[in-house]
PDB file of N, CA and C in Angstrom:
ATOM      1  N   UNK A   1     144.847 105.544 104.236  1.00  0.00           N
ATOM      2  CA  UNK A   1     144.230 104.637 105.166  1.00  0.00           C
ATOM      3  C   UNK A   1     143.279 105.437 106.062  1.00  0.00           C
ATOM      4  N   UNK A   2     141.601 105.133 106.311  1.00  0.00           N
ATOM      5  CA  UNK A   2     140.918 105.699 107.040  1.00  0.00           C
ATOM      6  C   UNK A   2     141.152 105.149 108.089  1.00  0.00           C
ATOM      7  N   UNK A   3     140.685 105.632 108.909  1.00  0.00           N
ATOM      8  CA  UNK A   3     140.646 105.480 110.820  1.00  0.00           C
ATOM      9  C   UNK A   3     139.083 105.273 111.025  1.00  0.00           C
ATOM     10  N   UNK A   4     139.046 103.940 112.011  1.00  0.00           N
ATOM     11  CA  UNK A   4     137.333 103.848 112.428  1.00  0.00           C
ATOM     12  C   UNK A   4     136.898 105.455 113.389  1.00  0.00           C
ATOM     13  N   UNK A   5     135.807 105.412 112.868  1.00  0.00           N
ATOM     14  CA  UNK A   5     135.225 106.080 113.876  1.00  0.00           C
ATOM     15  C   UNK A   5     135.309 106.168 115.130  1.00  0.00           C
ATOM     16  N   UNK A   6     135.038 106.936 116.099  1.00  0.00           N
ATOM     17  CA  UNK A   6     134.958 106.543 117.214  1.00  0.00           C
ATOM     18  C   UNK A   6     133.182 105.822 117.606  1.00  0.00           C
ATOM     19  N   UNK A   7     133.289 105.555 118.402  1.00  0.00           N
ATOM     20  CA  UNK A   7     131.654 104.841 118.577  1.00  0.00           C
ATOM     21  C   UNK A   7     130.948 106.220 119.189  1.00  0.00           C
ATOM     22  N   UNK A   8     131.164 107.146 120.073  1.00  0.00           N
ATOM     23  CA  UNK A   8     130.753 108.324 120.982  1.00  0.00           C
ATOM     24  C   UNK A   8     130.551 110.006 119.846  1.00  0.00           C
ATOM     25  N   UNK A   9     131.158 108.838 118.238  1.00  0.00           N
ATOM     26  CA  UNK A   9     130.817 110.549 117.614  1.00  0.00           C
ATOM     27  C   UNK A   9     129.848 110.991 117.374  1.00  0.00           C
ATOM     28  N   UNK A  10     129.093 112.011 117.362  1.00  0.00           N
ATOM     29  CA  UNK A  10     128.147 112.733 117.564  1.00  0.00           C
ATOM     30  C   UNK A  10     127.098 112.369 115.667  1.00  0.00           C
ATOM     31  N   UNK A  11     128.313 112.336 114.992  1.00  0.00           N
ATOM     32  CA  UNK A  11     127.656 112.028 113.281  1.00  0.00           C
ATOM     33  C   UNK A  11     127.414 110.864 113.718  1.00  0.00           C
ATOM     34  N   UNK A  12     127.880 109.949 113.960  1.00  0.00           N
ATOM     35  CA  UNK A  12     127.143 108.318 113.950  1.00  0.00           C
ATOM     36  C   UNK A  12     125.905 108.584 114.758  1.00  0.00           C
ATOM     37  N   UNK A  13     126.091 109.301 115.647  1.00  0.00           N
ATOM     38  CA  UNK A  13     124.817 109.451 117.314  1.00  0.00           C
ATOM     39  C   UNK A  13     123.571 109.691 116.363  1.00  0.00           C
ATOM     40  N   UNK A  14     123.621 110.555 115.554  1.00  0.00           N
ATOM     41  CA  UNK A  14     122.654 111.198 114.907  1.00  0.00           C
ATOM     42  C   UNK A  14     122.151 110.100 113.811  1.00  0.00           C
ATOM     43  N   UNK A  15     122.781 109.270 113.115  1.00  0.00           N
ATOM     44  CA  UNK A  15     122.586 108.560 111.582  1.00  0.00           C
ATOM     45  C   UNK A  15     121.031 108.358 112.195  1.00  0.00           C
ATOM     46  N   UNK A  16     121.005 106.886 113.386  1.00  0.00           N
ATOM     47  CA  UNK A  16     120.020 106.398 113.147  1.00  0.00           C
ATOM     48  C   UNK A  16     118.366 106.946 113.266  1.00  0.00           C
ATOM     49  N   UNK A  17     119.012 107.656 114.400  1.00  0.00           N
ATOM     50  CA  UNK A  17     117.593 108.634 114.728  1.00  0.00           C
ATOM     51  C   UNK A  17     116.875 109.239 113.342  1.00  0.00           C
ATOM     52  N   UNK A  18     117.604 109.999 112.204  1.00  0.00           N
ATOM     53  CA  UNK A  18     117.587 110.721 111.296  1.00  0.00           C
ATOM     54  C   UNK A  18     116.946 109.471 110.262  1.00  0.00           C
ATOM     55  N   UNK A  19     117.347 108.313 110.347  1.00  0.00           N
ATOM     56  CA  UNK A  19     116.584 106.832 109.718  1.00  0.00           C
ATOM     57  C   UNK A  19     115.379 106.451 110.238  1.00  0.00           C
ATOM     58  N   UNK A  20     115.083 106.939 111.526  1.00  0.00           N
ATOM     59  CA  UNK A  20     113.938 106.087 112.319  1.00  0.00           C
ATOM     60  C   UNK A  20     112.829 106.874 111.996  1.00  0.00           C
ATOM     61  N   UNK A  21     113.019 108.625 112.027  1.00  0.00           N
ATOM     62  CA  UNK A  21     112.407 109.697 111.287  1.00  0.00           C
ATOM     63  C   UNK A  21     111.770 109.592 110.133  1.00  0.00           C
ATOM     64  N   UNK A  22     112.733 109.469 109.274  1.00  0.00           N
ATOM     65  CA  UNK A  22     112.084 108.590 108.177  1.00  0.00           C
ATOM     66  C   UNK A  22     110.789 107.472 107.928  1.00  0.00           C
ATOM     67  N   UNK A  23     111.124 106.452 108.600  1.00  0.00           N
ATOM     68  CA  UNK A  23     110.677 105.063 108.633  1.00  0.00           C
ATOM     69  C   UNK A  23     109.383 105.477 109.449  1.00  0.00           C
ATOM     70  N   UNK A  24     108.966 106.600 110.702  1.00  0.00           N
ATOM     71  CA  UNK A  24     108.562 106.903 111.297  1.00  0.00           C
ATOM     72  C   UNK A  24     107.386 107.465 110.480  1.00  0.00           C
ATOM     73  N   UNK A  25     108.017 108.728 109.613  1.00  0.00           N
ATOM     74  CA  UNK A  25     106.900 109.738 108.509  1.00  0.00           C
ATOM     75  C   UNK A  25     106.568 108.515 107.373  1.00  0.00           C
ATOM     76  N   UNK A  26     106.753 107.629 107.142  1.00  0.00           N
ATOM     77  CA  UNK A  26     106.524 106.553 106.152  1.00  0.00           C
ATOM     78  C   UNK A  26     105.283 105.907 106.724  1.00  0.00           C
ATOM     79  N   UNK A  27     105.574 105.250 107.679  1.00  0.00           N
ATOM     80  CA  UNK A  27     104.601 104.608 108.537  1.00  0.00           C
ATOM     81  C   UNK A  27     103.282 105.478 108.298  1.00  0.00           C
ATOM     82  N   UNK A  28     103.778 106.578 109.690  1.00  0.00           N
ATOM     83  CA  UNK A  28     102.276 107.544 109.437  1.00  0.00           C
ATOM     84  C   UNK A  28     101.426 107.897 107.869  1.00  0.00           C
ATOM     85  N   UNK A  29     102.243 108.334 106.925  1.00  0.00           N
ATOM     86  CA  UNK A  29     101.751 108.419 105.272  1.00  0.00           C
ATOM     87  C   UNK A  29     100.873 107.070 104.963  1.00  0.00           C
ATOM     88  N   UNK A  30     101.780 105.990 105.515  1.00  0.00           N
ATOM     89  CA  UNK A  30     100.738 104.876 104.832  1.00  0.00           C
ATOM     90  C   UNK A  30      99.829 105.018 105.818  1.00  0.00           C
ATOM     91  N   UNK A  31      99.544 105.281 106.842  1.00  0.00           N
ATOM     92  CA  UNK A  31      98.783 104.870 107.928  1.00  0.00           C
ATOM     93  C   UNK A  31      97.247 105.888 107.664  1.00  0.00           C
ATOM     94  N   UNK A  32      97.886 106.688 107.020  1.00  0.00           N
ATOM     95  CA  UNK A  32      97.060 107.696 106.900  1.00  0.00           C
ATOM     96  C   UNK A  32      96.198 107.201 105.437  1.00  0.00           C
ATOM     97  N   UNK A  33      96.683 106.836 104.688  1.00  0.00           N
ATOM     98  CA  UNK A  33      96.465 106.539 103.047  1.00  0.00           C
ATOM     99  C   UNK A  33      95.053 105.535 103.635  1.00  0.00           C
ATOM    100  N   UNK A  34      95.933 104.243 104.631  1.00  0.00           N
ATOM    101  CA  UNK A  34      94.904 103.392 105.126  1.00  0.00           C
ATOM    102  C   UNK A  34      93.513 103.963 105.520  1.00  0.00           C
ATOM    103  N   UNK A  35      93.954 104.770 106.215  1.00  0.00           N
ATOM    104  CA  UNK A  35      92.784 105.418 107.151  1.00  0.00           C
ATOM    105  C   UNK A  35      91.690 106.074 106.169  1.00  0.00           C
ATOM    106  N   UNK A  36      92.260 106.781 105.222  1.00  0.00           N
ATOM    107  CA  UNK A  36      91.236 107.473 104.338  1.00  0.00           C
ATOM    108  C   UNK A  36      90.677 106.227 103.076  1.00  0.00           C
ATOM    109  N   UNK A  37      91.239 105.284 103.242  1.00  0.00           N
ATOM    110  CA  UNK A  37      90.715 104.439 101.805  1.00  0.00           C
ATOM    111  C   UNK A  37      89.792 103.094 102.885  1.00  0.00           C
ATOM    112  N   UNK A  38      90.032 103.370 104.175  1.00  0.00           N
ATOM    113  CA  UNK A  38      89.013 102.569 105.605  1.00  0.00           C
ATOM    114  C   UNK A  38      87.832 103.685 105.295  1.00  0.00           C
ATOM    115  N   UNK A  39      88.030 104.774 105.282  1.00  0.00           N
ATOM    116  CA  UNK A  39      86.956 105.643 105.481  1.00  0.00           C
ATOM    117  C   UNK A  39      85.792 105.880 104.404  1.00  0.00           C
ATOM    118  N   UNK A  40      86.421 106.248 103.740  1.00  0.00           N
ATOM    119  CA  UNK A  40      85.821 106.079 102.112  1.00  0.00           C
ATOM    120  C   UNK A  40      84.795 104.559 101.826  1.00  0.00           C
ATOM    121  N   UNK A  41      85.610 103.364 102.092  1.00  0.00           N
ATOM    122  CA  UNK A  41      85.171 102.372 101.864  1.00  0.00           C
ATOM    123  C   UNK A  41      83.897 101.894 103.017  1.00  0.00           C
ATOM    124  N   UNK A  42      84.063 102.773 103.762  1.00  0.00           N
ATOM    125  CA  UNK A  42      82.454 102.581 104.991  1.00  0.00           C
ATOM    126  C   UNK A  42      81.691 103.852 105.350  1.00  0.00           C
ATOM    127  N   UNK A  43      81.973 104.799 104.090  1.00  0.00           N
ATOM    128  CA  UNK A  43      81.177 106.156 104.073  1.00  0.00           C
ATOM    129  C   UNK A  43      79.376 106.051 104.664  1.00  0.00           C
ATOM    130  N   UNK A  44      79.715 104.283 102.941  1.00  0.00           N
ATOM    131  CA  UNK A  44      77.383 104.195 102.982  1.00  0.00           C
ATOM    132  C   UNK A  44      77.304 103.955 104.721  1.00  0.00           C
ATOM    133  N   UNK A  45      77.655 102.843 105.298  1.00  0.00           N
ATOM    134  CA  UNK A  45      77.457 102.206 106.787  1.00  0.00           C
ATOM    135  C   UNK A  45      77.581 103.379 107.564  1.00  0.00           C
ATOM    136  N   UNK A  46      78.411 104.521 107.408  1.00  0.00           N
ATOM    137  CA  UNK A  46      78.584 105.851 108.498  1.00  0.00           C
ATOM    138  C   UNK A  46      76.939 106.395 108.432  1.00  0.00           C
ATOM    139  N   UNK A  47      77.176 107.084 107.083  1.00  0.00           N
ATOM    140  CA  UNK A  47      75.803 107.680 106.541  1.00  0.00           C
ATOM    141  C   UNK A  47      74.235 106.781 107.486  1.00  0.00           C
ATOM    142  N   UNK A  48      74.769 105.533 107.143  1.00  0.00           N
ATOM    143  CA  UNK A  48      73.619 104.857 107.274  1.00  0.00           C
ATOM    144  C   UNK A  48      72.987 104.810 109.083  1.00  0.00           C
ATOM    145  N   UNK A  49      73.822 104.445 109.881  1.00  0.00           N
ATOM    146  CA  UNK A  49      73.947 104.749 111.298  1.00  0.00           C
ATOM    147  C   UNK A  49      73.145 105.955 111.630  1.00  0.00           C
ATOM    148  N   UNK A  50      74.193 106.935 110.910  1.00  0.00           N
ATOM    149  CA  UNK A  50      73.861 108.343 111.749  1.00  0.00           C
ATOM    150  C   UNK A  50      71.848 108.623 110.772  1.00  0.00           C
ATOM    151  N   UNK A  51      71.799 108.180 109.831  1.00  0.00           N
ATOM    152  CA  UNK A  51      70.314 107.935 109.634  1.00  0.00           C
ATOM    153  C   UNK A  51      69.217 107.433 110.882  1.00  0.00           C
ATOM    154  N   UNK A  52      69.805 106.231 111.425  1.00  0.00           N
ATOM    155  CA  UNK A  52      69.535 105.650 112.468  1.00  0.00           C
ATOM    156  C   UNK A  52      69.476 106.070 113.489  1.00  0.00           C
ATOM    157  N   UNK A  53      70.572 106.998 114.093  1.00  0.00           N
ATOM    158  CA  UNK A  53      70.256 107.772 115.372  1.00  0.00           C
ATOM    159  C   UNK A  53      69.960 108.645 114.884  1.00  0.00           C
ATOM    160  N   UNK A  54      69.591 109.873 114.163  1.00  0.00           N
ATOM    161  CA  UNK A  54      68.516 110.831 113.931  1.00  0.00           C
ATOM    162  C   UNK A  54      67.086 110.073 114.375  1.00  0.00           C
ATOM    163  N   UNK A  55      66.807 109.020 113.915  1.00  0.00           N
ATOM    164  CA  UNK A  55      65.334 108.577 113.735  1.00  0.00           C
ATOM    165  C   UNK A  55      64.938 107.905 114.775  1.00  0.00           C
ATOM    166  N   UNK A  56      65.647 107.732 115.565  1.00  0.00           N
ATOM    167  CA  UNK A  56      65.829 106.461 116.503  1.00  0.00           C
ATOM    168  C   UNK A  56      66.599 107.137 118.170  1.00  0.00           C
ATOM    169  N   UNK A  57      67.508 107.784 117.746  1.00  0.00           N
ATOM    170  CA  UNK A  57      68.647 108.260 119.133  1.00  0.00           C
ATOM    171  C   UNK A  57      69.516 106.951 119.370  1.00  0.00           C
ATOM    172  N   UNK A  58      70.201 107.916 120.663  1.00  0.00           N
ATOM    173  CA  UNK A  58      71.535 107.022 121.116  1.00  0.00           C
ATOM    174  C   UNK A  58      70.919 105.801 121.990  1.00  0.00           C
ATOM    175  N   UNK A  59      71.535 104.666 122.343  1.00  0.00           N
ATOM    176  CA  UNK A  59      70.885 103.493 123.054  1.00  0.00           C
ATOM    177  C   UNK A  59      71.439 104.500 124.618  1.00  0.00           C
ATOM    178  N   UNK A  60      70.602 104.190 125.857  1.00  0.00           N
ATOM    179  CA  UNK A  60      70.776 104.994 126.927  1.00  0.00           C
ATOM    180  C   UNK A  60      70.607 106.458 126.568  1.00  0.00           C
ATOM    181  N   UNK A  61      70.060 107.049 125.715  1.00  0.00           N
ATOM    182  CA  UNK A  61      70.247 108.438 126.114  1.00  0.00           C
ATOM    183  C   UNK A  61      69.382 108.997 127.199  1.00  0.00           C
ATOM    184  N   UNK A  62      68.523 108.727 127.570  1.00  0.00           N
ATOM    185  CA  UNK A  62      67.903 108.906 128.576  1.00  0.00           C
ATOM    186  C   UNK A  62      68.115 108.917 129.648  1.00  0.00           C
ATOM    187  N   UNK A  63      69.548 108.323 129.730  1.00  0.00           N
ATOM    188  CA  UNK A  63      69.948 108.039 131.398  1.00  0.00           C
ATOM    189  C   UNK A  63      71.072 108.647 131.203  1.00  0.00           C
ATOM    190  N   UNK A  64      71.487 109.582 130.331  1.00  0.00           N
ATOM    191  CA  UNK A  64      72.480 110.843 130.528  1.00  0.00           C
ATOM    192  C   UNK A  64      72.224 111.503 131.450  1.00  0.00           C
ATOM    193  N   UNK A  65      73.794 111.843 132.281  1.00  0.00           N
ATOM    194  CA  UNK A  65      73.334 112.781 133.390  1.00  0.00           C
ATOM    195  C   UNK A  65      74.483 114.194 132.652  1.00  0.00           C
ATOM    196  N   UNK A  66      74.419 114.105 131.841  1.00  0.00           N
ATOM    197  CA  UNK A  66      75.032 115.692 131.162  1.00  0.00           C
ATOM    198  C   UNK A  66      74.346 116.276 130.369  1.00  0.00           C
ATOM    199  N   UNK A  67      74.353 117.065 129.990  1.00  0.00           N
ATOM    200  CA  UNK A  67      74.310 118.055 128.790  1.00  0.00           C
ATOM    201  C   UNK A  67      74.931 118.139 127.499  1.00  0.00           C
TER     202      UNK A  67
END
């Protein structure tokens, strides 16, 4: 016959955190997968922009007060 756990043991304390970790690096992987197949898929429109401010500049740049 097993005995419950106690609720304060240190192995249960740990399970979920060690699950959320998981679920956590999962998230980010897809998040990341997203991010590069977002990126890829609006490479031409990036390209195309920065065509645009070469030829053209930033809207306000003129009223930069930096360097």
């Amino acid at each position: 016959m097993s005995r419950p756990m106690p609720k304060n043991d240190p192995a249960r304390e740990n399970e979920r955190p060690v699950s959320n970790a998981l679920e956590n690096a999962s998230q980010v992987s897809s998040m990341d997968a997203e991010k590069k197949k977002w990126m890829e898929a609006n490479r031409v429109a990036f390209a195309a922009y920065d065509a645009l401010v070469d030829r053209i500049g930033l809207f306000g740049e003129e009223h930069r007060n930096f360097e």
